[in-house]
Protein backbone atom coordinates (compact mmCIF):
# COMPACT_ATOMS: atom_id res chain seq x y z
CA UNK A 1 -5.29 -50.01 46.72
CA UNK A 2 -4.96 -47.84 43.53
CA UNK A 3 -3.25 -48.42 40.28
CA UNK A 4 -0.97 -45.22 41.04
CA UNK A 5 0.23 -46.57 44.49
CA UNK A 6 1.04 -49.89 42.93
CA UNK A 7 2.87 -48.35 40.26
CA UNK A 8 5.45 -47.01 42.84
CA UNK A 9 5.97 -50.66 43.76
CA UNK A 10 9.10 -52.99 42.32
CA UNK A 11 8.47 -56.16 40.37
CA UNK A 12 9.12 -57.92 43.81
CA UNK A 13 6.72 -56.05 45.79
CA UNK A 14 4.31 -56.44 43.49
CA UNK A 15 4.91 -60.09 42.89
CA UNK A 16 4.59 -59.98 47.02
CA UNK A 17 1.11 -57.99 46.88
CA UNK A 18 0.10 -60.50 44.39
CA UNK A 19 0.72 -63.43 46.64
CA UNK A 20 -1.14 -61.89 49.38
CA UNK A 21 -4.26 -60.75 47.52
CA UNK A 22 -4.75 -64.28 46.13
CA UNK A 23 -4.33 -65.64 49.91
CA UNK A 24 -6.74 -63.00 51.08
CA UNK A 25 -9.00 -64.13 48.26
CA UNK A 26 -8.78 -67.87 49.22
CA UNK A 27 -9.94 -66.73 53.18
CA UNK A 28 -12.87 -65.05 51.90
CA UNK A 29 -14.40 -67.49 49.52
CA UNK A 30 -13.78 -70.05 52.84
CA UNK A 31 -16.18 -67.38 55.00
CA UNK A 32 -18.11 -66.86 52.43
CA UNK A 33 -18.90 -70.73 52.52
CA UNK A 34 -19.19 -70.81 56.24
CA UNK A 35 -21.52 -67.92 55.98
CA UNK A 36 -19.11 -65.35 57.76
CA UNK A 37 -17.89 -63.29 55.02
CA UNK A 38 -20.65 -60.51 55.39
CA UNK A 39 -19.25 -58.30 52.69
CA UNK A 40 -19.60 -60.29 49.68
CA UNK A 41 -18.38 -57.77 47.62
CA UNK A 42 -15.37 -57.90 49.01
CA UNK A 43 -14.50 -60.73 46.52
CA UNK A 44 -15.01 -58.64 43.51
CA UNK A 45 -12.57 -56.08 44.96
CA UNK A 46 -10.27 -58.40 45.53
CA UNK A 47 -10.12 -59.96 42.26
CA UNK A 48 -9.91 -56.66 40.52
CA UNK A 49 -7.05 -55.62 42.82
CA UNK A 50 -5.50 -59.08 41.73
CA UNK A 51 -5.93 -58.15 38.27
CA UNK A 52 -4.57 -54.80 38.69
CA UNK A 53 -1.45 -56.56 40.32
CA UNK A 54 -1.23 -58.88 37.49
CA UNK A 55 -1.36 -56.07 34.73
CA UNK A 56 1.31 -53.92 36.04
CA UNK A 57 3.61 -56.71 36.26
CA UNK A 58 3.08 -57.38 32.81
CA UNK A 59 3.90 -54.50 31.79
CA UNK A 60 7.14 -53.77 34.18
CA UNK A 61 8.25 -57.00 32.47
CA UNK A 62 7.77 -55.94 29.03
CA UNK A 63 9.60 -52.80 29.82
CA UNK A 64 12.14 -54.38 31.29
CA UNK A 65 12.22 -56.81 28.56
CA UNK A 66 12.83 -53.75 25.82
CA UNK A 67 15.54 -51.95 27.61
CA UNK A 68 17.36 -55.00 27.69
């Protein structure tokens, strides 16, 4: 997922997308313990697209925060 399609989303989506990335995250480090996660760079994806979450949120609040 890019930055510019998570952009279109509302704080609650992405609060949503945020949730579901980190429980996505949390299944893959369990395969990857088992030994069944055979893309291990799916992790660092995941993390980045957690990240990306993270930092639009920020700023949507801080936004939101200065109109008010």
């Amino acid at each position: 997922m890019t930055a510019s399609e998570l952009r279109s989303l509302s704080e609650n989506e992405l609060e949503q997308k945020g949730r579901e990335l980190r429980d996505e995250l949390f299944s893959a480090k369990i395969r990857r313990s088992t030994e069944q996660l055979e893309n291990t760079a799916q992790l660092g994806q995941l993390k980045k697209n957690i990240a990306r979450v993270e930092t639009l949120l920020t700023e949507k609040r801080a936004a939101s925060g200065q109109g008010a």
